[in-house]
C-alpha atoms as a PDB file:
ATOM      1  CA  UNK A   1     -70.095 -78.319  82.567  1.00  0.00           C
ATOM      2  CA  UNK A   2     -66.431 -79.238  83.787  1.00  0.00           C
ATOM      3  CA  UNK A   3     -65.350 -78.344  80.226  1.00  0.00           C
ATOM      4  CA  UNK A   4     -66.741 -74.966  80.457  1.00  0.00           C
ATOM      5  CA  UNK A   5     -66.068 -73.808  83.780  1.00  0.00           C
ATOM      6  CA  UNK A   6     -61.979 -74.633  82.577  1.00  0.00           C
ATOM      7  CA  UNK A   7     -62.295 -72.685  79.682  1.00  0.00           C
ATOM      8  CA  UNK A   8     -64.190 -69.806  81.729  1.00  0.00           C
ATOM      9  CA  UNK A   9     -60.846 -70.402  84.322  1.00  0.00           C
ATOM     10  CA  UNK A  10     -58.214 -70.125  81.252  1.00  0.00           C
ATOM     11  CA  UNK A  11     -60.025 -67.121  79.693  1.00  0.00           C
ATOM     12  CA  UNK A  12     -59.770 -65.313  83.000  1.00  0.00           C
ATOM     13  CA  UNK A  13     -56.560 -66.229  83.508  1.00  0.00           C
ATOM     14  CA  UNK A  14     -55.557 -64.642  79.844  1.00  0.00           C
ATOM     15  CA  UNK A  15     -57.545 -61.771  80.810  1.00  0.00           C
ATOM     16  CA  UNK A  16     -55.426 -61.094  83.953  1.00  0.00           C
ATOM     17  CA  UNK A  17     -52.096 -61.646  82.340  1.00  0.00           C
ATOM     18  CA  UNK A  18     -52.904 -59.218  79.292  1.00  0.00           C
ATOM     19  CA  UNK A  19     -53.903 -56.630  81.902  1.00  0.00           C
ATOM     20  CA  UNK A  20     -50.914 -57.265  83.773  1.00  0.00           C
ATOM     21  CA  UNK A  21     -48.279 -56.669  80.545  1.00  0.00           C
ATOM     22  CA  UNK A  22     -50.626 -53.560  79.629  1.00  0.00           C
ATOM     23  CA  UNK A  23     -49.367 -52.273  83.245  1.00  0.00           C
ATOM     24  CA  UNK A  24     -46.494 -53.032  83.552  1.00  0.00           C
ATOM     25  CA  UNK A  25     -44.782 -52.559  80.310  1.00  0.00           C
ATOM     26  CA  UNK A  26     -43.650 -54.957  77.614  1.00  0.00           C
ATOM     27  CA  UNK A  27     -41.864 -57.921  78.641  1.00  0.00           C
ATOM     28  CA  UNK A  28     -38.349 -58.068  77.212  1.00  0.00           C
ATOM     29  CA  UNK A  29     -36.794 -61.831  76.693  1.00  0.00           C
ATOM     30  CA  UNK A  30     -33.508 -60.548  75.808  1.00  0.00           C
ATOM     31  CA  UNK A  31     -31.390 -60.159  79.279  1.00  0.00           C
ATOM     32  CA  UNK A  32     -29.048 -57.755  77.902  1.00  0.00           C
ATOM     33  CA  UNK A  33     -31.698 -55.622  76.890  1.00  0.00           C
ATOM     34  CA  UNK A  34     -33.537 -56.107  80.238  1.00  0.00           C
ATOM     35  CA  UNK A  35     -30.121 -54.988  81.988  1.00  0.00           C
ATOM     36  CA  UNK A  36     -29.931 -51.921  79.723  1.00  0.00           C
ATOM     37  CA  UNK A  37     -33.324 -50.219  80.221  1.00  0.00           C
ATOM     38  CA  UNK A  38     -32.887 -51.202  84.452  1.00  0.00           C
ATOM     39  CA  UNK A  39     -29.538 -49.128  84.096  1.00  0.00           C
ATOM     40  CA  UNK A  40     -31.714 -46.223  82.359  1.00  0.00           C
ATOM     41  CA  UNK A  41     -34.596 -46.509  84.726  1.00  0.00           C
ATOM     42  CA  UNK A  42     -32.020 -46.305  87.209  1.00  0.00           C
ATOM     43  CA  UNK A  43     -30.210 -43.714  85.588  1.00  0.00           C
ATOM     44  CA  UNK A  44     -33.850 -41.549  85.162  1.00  0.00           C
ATOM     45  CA  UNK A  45     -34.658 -42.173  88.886  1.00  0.00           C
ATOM     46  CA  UNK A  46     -31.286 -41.003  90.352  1.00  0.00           C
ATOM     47  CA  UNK A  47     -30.210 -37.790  88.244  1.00  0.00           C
ATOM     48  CA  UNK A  48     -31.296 -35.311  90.301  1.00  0.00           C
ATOM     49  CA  UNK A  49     -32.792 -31.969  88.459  1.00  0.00           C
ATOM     50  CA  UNK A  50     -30.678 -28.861  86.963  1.00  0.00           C
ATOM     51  CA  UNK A  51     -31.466 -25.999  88.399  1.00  0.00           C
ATOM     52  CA  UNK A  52     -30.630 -22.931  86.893  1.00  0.00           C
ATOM     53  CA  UNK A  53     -28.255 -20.514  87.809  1.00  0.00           C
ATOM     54  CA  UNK A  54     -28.734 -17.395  89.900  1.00  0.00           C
ATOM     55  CA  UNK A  55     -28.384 -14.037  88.823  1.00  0.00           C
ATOM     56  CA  UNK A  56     -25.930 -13.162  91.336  1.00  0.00           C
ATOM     57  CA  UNK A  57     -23.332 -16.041  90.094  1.00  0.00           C
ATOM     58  CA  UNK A  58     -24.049 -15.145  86.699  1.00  0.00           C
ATOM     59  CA  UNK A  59     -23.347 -11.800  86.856  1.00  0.00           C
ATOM     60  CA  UNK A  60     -20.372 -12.524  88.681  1.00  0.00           C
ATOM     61  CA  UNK A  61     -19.284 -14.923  86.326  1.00  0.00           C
ATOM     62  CA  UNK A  62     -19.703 -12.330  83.735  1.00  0.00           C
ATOM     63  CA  UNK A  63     -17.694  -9.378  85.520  1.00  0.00           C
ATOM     64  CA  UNK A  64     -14.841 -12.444  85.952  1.00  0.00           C
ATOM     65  CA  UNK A  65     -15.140 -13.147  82.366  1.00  0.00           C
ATOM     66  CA  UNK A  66     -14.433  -9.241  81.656  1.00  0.00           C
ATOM     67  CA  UNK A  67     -11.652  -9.078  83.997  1.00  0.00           C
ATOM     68  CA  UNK A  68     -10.016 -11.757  81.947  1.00  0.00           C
ATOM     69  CA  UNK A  69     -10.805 -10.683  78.510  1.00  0.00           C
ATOM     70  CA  UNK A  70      -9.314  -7.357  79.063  1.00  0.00           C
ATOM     71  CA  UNK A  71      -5.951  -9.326  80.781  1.00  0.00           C
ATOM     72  CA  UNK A  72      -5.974 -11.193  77.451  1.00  0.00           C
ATOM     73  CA  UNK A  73      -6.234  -7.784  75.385  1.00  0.00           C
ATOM     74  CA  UNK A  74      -3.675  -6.017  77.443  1.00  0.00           C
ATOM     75  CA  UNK A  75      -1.284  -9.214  76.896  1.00  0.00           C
ATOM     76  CA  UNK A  76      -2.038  -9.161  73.049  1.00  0.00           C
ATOM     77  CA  UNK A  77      -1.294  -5.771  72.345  1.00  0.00           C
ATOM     78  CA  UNK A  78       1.981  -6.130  75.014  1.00  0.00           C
ATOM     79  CA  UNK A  79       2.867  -9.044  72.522  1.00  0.00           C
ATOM     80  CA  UNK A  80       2.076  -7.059  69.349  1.00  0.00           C
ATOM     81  CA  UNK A  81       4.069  -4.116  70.055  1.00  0.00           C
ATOM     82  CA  UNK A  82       7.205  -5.973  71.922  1.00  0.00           C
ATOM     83  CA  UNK A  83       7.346  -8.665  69.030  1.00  0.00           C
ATOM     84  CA  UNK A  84       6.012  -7.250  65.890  1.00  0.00           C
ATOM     85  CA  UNK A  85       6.715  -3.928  65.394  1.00  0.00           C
ATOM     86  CA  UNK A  86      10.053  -3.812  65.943  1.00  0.00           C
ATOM     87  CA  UNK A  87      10.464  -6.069  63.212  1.00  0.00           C
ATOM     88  CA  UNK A  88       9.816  -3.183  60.831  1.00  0.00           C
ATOM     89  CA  UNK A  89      12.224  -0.870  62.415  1.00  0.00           C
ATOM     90  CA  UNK A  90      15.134  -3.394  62.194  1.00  0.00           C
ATOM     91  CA  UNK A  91      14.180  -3.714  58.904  1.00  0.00           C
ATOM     92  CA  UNK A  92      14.428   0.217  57.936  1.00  0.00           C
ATOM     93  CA  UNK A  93      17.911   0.088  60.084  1.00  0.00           C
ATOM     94  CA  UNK A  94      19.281  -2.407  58.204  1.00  0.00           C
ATOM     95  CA  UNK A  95      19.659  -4.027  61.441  1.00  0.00           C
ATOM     96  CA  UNK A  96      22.124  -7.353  61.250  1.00  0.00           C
ATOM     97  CA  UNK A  97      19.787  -9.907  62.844  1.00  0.00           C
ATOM     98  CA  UNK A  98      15.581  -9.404  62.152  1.00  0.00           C
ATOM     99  CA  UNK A  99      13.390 -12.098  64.202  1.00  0.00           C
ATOM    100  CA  UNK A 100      10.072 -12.740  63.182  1.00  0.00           C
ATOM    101  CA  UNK A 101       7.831 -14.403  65.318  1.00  0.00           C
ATOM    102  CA  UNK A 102       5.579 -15.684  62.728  1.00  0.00           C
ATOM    103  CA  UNK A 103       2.645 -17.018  65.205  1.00  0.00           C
ATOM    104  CA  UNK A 104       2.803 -13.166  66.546  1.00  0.00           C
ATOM    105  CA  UNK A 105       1.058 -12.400  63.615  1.00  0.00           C
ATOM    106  CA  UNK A 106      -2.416 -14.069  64.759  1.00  0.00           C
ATOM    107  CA  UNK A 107      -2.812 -11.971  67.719  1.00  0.00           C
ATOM    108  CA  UNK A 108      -3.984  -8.961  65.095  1.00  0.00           C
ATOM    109  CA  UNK A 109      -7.392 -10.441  65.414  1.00  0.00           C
ATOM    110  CA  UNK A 110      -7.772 -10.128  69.291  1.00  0.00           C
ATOM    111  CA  UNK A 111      -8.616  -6.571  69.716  1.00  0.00           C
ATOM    112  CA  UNK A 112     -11.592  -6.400  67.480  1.00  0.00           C
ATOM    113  CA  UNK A 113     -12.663 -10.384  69.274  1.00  0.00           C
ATOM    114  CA  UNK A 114     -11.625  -9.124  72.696  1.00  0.00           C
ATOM    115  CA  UNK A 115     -13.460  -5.740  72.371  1.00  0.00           C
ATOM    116  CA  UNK A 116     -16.888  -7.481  71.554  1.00  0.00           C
ATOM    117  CA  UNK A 117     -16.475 -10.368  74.535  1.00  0.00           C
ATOM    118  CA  UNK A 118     -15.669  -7.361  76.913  1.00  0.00           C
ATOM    119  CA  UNK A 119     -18.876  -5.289  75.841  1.00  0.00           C
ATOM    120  CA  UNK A 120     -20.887  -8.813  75.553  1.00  0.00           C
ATOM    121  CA  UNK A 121     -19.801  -9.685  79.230  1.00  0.00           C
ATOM    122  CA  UNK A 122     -20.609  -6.360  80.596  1.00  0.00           C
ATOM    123  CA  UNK A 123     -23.846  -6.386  79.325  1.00  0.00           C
ATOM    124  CA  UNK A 124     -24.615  -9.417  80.766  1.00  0.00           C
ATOM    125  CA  UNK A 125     -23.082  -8.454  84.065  1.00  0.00           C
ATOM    126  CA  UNK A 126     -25.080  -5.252  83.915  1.00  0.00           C
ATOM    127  CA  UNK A 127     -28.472  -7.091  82.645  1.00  0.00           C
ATOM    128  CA  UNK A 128     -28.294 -10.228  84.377  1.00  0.00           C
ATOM    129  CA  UNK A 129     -29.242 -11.754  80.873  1.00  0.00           C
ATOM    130  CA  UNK A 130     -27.355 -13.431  78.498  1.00  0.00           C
ATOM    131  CA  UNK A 131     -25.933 -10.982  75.432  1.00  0.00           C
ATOM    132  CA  UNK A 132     -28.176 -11.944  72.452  1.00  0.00           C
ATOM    133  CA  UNK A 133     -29.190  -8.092  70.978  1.00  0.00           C
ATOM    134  CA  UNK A 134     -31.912  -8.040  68.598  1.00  0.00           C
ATOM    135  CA  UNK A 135     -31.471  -8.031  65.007  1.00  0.00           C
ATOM    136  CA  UNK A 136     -30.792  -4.096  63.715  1.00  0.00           C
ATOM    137  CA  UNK A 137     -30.087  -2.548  66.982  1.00  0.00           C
ATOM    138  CA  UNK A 138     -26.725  -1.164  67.444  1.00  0.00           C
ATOM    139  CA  UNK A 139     -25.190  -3.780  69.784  1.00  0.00           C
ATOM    140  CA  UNK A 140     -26.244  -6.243  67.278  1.00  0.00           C
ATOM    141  CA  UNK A 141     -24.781  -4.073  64.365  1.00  0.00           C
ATOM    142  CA  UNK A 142     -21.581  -3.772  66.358  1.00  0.00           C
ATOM    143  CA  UNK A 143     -21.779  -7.296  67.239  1.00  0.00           C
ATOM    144  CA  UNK A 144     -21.659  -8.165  64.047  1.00  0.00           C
ATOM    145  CA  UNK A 145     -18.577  -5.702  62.668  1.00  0.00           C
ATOM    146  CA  UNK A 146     -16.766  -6.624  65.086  1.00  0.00           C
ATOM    147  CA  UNK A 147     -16.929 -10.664  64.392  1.00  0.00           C
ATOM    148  CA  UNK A 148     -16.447  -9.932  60.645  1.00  0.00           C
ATOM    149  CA  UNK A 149     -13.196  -7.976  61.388  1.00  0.00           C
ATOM    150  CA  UNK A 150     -11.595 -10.255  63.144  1.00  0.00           C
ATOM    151  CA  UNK A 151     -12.600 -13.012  61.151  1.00  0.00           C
ATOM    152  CA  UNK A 152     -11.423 -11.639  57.588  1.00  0.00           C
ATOM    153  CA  UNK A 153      -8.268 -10.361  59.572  1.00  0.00           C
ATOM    154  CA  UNK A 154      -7.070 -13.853  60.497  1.00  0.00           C
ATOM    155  CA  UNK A 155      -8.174 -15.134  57.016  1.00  0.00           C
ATOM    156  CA  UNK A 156      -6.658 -12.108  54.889  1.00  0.00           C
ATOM    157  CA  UNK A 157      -4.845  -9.412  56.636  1.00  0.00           C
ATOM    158  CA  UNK A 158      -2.288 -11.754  58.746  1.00  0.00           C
ATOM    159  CA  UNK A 159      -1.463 -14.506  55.900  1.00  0.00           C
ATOM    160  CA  UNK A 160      -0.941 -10.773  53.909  1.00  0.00           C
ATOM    161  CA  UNK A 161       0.768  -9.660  56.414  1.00  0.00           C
ATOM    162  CA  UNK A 162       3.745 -12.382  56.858  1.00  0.00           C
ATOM    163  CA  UNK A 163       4.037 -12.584  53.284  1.00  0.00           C
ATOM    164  CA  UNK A 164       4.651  -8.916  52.360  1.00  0.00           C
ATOM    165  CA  UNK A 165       7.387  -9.195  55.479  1.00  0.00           C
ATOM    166  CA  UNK A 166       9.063 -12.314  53.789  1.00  0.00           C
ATOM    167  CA  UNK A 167       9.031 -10.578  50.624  1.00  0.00           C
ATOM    168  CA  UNK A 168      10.927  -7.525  52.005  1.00  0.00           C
ATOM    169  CA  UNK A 169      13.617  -9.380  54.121  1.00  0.00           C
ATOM    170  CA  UNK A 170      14.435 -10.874  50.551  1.00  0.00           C
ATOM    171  CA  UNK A 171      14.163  -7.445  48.829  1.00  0.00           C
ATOM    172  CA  UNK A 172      16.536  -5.989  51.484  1.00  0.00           C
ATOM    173  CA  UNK A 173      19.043  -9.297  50.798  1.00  0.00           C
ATOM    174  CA  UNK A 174      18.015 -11.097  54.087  1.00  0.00           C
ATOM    175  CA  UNK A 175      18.376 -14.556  54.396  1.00  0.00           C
ATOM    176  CA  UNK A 176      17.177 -17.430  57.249  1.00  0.00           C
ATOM    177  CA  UNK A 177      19.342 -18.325  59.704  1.00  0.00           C
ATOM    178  CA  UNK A 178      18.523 -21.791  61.437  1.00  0.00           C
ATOM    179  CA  UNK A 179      21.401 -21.957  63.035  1.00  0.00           C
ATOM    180  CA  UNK A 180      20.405 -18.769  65.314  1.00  0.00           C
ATOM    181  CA  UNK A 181      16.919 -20.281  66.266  1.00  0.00           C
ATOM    182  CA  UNK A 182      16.289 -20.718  70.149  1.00  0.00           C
ATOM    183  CA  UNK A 183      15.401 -23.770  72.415  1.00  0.00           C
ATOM    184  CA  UNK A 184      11.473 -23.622  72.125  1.00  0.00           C
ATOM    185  CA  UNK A 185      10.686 -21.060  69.550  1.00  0.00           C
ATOM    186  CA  UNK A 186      10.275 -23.136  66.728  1.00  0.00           C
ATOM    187  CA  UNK A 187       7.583 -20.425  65.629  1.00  0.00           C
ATOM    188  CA  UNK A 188      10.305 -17.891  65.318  1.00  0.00           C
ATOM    189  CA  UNK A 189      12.763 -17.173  61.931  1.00  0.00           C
ATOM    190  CA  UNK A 190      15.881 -15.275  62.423  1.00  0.00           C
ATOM    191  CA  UNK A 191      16.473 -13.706  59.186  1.00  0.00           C
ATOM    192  CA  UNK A 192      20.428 -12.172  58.972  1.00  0.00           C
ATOM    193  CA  UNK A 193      21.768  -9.815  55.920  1.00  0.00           C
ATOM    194  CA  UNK A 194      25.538 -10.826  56.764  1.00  0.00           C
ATOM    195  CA  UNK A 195      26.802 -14.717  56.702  1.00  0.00           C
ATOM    196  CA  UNK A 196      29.020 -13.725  59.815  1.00  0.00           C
ATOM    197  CA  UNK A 197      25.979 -13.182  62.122  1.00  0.00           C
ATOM    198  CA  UNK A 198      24.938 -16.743  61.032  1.00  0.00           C
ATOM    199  CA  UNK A 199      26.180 -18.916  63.950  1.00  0.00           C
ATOM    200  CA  UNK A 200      25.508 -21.094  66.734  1.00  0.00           C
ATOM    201  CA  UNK A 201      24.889 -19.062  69.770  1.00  0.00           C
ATOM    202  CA  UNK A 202      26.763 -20.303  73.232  1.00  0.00           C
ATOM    203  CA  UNK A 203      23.812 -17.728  75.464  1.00  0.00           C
ATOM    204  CA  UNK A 204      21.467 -14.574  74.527  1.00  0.00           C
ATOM    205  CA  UNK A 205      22.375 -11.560  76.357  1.00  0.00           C
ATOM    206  CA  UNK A 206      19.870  -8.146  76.221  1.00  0.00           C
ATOM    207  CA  UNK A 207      17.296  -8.483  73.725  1.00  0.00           C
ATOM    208  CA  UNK A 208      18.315 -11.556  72.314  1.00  0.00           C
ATOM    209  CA  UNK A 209      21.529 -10.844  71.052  1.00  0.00           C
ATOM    210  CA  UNK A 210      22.944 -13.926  70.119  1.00  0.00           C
ATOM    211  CA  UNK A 211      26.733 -14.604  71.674  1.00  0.00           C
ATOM    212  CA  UNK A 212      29.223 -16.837  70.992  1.00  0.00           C
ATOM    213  CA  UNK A 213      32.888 -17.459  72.434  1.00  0.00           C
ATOM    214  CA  UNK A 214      36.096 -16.804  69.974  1.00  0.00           C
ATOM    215  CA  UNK A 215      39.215 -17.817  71.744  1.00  0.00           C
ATOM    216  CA  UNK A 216      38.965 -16.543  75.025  1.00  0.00           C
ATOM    217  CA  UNK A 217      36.865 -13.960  74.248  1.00  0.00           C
ATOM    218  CA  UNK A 218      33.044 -13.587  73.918  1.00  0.00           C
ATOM    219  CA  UNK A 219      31.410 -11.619  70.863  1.00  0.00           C
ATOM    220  CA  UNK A 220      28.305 -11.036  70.968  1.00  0.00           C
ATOM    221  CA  UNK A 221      25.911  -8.900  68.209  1.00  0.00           C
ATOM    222  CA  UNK A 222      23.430  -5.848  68.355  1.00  0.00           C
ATOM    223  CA  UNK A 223      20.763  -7.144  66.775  1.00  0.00           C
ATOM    224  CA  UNK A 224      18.412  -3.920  66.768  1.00  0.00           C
ATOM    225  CA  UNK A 225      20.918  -2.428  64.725  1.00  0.00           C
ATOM    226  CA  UNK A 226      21.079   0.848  66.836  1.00  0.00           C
END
């Protein structure tokens, strides 16, 4: 009888345990491990929940967003027309000194990239909803143009671009001039069809013409070739 009631006592016991790790989870022997999932439980317990933004503060985040893209288009095409196409009119003057600000050459793909964030942006700000158009509709169709412009421009048209310059500073006897290359425009090439423009520079007066002292006297060039 004493023999059986222990064995009733142990099976209980057994009972109550297996319950127990059923309830409670698995036990982990491994106190590294046991420090790990308290630090996720933690983690779980204490992240509070995302909540999602408002439609006022995302359509003013969108109008911001236009604001900006349309500073960075104004700046591109300021940059384009101030640094790259005078290049080509120095070049048809024969002008002395041509600079070519090589990395200029990239910004050709902003007005077809900044064109679709501005109408992206405004339709959002307009909408409230994010800019996704459906497939065929004309926002999606213009979507779509407009990506693939700017994309093959940066992959064809600029490398084209810079070449067919290169090749006609050579054609028209150019050659590069390190010596006339400026404190922080390593991006640059100064390009000069005379050896006696070719020199180290003591300042920059106008539009970068490069000046340098002989004697007493400072000399300094025209480099627009006006």
């Amino acid at each position: 009888m004493i023999r059986a009631a222990k064995k009733a006592t142990r099976i209980i016991k057994h009972s109550f345990n297996t319950d127990s790790q059923l309830n409670d989870g698995p036990i982990v022997d491994n106190p590294l491990l046991q420090g790990t999932l308290l630090l996720s439980d933690m983690k779980n317990k204490s992240s509070p929940p995302v909540q999602p933004m408002s439609p006022l503060s995302f359509r003013l985040l969108a109008v911001t967003f236009v604001f900006c893209m349309i500073l960075t288009g104004a700046f591109s095409m300021y940059w384009l027309w101030d640094d790259v196409l005078p290049i080509y009119g120095r070049i048809y003057r024969n002008a002395p000194v041509v600079e070519t600000p090589y990395l200029a050459f990239c910004l050709l793909m902003a007005p077809p990239a900044v064109l679709l964030t501005i109408v992206g942006a405004s339709f959002s700000a307009w909408t409230g909803k994010k800019f996704d158009p459906h497939s065929n509709s004309f926002l999606h169709r213009f979507s779509t143009l407009m990506m693939y412009i700017s994309v093959k421009t940066i992959i064809y048209i600029v490398p084209a671009i810079m070449i067919l310059t290169t090749l006609t500073l050579l054609y028209k006897d150019y050659t590069p001039c390190p010596k006339l290359l400026r404190s922080g425009s390593a991006w640059h090439l100064f390009w000069v069809n005379d050896e006696r423009a070719c020199f180290k520079p003591t300042r920059y007066i106008n539009d970068n013409w490069p000046c340098k002292m002989i004697g007493k006297q400072e000399v300094c060039i025209q480099v627009d070739g006006r």
